[in-house]
N, C-alpha and C. Protein backbone atom coordinates (compact mmCIF):
# COMPACT_ATOMS: atom_id res chain seq x y z
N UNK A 1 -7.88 12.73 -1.38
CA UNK A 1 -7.56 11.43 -1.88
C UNK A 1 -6.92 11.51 -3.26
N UNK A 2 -7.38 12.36 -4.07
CA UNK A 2 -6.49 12.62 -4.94
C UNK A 2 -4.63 12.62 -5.26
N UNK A 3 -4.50 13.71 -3.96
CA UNK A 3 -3.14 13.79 -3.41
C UNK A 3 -2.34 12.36 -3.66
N UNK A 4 -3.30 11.38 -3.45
CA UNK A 4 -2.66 9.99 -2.74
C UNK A 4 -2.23 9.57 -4.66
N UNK A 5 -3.11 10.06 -5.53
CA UNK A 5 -2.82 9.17 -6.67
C UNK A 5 -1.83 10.00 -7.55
N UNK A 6 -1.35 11.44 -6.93
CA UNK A 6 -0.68 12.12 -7.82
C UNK A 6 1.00 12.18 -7.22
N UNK A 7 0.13 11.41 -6.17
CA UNK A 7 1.96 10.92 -5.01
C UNK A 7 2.68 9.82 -5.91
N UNK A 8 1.58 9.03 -6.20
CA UNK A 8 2.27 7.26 -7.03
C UNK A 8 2.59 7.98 -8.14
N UNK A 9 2.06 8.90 -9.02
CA UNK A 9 2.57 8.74 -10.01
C UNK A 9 3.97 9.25 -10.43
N UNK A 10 4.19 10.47 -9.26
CA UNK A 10 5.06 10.81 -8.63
C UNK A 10 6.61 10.36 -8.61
N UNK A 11 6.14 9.28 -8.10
CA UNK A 11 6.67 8.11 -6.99
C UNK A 11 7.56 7.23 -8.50
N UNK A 12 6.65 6.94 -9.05
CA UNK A 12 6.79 5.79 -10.21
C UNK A 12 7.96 6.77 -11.59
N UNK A 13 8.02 8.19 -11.22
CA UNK A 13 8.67 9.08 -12.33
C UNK A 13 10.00 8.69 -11.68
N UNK A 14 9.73 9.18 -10.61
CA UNK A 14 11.05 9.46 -9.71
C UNK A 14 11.77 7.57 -9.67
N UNK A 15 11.35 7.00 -9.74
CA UNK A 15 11.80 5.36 -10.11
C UNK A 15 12.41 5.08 -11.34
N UNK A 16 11.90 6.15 -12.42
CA UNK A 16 12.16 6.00 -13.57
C UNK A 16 13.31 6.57 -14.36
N UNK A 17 12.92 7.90 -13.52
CA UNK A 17 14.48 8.78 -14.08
C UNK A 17 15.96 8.11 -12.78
N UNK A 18 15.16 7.49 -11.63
CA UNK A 18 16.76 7.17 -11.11
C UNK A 18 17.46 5.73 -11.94
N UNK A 19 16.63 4.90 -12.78
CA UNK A 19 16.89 3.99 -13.50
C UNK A 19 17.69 4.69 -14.85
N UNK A 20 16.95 5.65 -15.46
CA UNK A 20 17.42 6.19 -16.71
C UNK A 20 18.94 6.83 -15.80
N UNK A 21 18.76 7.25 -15.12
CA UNK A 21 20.00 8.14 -14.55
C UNK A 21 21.43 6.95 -14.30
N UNK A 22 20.78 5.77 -13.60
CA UNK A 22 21.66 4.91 -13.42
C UNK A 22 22.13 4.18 -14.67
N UNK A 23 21.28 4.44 -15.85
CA UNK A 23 21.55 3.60 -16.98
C UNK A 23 22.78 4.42 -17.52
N UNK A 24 22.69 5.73 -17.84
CA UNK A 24 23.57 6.30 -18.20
C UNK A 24 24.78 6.21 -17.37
N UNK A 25 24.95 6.46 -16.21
CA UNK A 25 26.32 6.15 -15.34
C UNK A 25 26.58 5.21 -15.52
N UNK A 26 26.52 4.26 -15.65
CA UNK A 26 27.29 2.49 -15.71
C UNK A 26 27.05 2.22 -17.20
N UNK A 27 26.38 2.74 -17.88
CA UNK A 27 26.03 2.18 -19.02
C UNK A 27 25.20 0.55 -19.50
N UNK A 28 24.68 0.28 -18.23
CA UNK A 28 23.94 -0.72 -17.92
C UNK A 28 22.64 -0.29 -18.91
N UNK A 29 21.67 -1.76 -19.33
CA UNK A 29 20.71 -1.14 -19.65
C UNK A 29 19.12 -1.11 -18.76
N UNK A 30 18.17 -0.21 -19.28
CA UNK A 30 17.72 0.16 -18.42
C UNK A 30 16.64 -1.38 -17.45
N UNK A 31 16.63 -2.03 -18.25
CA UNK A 31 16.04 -3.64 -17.87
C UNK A 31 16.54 -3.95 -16.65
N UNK A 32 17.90 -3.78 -16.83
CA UNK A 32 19.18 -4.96 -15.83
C UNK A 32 18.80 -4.24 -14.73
N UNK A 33 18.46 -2.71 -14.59
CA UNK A 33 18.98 -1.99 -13.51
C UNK A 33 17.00 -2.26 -13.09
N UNK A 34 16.22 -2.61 -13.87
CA UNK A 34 14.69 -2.07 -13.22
C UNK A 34 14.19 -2.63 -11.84
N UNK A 35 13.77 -2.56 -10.92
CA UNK A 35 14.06 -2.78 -9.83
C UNK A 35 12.88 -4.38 -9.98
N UNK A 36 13.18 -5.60 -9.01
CA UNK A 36 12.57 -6.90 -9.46
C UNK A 36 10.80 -6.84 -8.81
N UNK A 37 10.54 -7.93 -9.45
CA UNK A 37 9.03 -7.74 -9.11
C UNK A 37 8.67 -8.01 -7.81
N UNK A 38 7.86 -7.24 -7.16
CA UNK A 38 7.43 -7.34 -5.80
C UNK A 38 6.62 -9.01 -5.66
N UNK A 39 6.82 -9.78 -4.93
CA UNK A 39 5.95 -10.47 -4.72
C UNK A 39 4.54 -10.68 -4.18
N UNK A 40 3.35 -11.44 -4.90
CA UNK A 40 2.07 -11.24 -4.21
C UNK A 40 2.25 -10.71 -2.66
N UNK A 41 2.58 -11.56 -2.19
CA UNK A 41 2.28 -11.00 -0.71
C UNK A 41 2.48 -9.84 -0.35
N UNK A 42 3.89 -9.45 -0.91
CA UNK A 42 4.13 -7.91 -0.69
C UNK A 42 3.33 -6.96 -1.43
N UNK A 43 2.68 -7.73 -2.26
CA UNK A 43 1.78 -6.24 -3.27
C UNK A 43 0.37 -6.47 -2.26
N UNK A 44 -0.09 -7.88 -1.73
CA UNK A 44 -1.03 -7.62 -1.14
C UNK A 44 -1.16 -7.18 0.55
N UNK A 45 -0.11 -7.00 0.83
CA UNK A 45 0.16 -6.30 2.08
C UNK A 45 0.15 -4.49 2.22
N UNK A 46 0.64 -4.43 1.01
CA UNK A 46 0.99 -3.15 0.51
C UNK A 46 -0.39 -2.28 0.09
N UNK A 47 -1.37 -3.34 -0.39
CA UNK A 47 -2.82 -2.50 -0.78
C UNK A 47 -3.39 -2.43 0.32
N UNK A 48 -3.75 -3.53 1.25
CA UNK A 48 -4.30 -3.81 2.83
C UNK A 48 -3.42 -2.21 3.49
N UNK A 49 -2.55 -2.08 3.05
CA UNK A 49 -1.96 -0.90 3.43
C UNK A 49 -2.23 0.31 3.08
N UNK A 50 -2.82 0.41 2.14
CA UNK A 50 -3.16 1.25 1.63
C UNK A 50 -4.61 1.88 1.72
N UNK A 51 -5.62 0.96 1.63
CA UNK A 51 -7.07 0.57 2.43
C UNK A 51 -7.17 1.35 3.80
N UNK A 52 -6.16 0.81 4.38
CA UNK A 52 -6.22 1.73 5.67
C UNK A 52 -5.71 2.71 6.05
N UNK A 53 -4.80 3.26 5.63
CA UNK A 53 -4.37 4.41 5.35
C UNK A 53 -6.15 5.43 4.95
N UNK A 54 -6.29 4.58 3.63
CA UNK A 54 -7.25 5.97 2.97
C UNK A 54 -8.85 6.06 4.47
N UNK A 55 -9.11 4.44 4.45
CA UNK A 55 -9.99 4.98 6.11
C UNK A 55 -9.75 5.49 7.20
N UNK A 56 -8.56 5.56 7.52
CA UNK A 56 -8.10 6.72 9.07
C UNK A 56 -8.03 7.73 8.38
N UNK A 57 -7.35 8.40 6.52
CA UNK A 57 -7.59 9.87 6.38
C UNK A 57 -8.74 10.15 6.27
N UNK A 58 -9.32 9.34 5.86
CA UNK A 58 -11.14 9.87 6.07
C UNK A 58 -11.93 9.98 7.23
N UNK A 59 -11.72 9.14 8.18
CA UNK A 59 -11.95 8.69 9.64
C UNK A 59 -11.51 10.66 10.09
N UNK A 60 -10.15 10.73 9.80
CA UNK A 60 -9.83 11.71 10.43
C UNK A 60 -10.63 13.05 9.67
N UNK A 61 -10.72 13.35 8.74
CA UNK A 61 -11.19 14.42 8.07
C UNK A 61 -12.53 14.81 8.44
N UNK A 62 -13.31 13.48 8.29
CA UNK A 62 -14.12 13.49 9.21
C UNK A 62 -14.52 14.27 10.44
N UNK A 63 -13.60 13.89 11.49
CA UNK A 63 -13.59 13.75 12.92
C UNK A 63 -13.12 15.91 12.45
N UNK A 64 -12.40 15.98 11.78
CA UNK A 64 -11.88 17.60 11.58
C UNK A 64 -13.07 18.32 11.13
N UNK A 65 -13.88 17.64 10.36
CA UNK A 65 -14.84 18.47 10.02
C UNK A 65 -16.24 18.99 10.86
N UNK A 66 -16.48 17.79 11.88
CA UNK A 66 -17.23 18.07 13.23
C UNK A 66 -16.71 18.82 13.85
N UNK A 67 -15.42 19.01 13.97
CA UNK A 67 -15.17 20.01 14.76
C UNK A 67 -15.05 21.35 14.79
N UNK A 68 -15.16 21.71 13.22
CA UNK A 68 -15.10 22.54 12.72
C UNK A 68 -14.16 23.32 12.38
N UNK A 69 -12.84 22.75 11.26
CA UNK A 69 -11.61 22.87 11.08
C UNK A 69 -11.71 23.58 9.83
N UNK A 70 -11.41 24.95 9.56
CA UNK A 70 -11.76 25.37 8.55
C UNK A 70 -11.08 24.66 7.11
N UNK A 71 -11.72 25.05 5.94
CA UNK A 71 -10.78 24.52 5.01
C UNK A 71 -11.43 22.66 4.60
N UNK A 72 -12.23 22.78 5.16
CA UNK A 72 -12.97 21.31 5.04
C UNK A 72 -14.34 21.12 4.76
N UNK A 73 -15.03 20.44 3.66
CA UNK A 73 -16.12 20.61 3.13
C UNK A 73 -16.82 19.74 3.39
N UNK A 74 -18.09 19.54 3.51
CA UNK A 74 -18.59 18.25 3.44
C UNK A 74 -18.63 17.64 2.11
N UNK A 75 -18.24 18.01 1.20
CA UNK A 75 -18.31 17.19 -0.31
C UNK A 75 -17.12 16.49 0.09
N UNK A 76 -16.08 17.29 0.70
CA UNK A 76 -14.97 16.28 0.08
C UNK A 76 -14.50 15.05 0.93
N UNK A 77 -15.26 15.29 3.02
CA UNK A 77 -15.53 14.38 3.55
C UNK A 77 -16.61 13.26 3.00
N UNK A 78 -17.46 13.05 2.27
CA UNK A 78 -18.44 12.40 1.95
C UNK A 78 -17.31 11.56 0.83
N UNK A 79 -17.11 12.20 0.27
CA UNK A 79 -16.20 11.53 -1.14
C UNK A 79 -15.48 10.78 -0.44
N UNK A 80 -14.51 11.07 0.35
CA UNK A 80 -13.38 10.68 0.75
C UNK A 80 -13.80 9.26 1.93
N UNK A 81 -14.94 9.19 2.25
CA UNK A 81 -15.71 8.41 2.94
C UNK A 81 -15.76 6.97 2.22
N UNK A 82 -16.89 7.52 0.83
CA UNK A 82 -17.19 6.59 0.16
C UNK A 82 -15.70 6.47 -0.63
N UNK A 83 -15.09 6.88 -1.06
CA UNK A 83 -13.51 6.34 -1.72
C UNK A 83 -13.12 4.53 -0.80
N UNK A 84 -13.37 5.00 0.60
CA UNK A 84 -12.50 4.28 1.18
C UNK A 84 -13.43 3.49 1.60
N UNK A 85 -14.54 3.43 1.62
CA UNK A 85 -15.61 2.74 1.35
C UNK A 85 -15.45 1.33 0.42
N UNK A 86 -15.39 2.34 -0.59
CA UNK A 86 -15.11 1.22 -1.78
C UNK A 86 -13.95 0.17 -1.45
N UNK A 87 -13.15 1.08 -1.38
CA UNK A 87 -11.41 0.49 -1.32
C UNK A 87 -11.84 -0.77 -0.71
N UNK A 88 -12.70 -0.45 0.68
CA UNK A 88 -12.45 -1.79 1.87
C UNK A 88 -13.25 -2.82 1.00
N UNK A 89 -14.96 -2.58 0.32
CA UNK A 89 -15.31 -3.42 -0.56
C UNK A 89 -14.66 -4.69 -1.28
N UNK A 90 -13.40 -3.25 -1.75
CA UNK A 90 -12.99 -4.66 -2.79
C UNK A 90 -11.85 -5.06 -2.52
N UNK A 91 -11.23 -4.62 -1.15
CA UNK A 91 -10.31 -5.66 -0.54
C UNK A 91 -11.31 -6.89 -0.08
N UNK A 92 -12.58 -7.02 0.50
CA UNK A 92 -13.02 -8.22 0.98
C UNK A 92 -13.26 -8.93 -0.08
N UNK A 93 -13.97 -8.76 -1.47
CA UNK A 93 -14.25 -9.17 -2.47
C UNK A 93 -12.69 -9.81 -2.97
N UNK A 94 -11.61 -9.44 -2.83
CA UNK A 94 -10.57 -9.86 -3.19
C UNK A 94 -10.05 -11.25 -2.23
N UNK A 95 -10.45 -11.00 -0.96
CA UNK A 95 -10.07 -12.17 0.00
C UNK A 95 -11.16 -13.11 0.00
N UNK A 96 -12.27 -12.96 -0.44
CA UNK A 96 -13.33 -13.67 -0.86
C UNK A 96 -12.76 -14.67 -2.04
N UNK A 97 -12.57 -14.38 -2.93
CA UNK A 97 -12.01 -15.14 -3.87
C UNK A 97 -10.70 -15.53 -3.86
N UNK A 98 -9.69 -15.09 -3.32
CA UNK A 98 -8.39 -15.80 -2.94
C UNK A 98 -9.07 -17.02 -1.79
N UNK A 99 -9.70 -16.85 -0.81
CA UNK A 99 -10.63 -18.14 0.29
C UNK A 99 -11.25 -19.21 -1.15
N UNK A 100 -11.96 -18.82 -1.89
CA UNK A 100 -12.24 -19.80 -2.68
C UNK A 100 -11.50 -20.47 -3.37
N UNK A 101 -10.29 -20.06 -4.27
CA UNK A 101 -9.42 -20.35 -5.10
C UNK A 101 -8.65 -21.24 -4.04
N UNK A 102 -8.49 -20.74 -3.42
CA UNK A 102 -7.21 -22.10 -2.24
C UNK A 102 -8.34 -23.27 -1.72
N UNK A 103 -10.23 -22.82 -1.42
CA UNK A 103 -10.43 -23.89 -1.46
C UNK A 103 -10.76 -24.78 -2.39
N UNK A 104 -10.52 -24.35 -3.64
CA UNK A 104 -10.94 -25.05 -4.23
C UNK A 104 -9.85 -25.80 -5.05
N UNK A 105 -8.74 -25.19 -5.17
CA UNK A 105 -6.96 -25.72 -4.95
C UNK A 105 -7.25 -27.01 -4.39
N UNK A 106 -7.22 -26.77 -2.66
CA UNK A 106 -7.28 -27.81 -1.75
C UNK A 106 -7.98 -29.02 -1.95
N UNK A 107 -9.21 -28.41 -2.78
CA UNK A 107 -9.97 -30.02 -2.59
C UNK A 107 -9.28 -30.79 -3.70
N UNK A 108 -8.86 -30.48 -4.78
CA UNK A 108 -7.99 -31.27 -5.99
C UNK A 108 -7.43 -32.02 -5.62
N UNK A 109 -7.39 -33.34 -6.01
CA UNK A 109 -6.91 -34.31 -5.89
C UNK A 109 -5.79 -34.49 -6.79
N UNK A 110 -4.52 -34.54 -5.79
CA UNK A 110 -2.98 -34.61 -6.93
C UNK A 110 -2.97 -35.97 -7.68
């Protein structure tokens, strides 16, 4: 699970130098060129995405480690368990309170 957070940061360099890279070719600055903000939905589709992702690699690591796939520990199935454990936690805790906030939006009287 680690892997997964040294991918974003990765991810977020490689975003950065193709902006710096593009700034210099056009001479644009680096603002104009930064790519626009994702919208809620897409950021919260994108974590729901992510949630499950990390429970099928654990699901699966799991399922590798019963079987006896060398190269696999039980520390790092257990971790990788509770990681995604959590994750799902506080995606419900998050839709828990987005359900309240709209109902409680809703009941307001315009």
């Amino acid at each position: 699970m680690a892997v997964s957070g040294l991918s974003g940061i990765e991810s977020m360099l490689q975003q950065m130098r193709a902006v710096v890279q593009a700034a210099q070719n056009s001479g644009a600055s680096p603002a104009e060129l930064a790519p626009q903000p994702a919208s809620f939905a897409a950021e919260l589709h994108r974590s729901l995405q992510r949630v499950s992702a990390a429970q099928i690699a654990a699901s699966n690591q799991g399922k590798a480690y019963e079987l006896g796939a060398p190269g696999i520990s039980l520390n790092d199935v257990m971790i990788d368990l509770q990681k995604s454990s959590i994750a799902f936690q506080t995606a419900v805790q998050v839709r828990n309170r987005l359900v309240a906030a709209y109902k409680e939006i809703s009941s307001m009287s315009v």
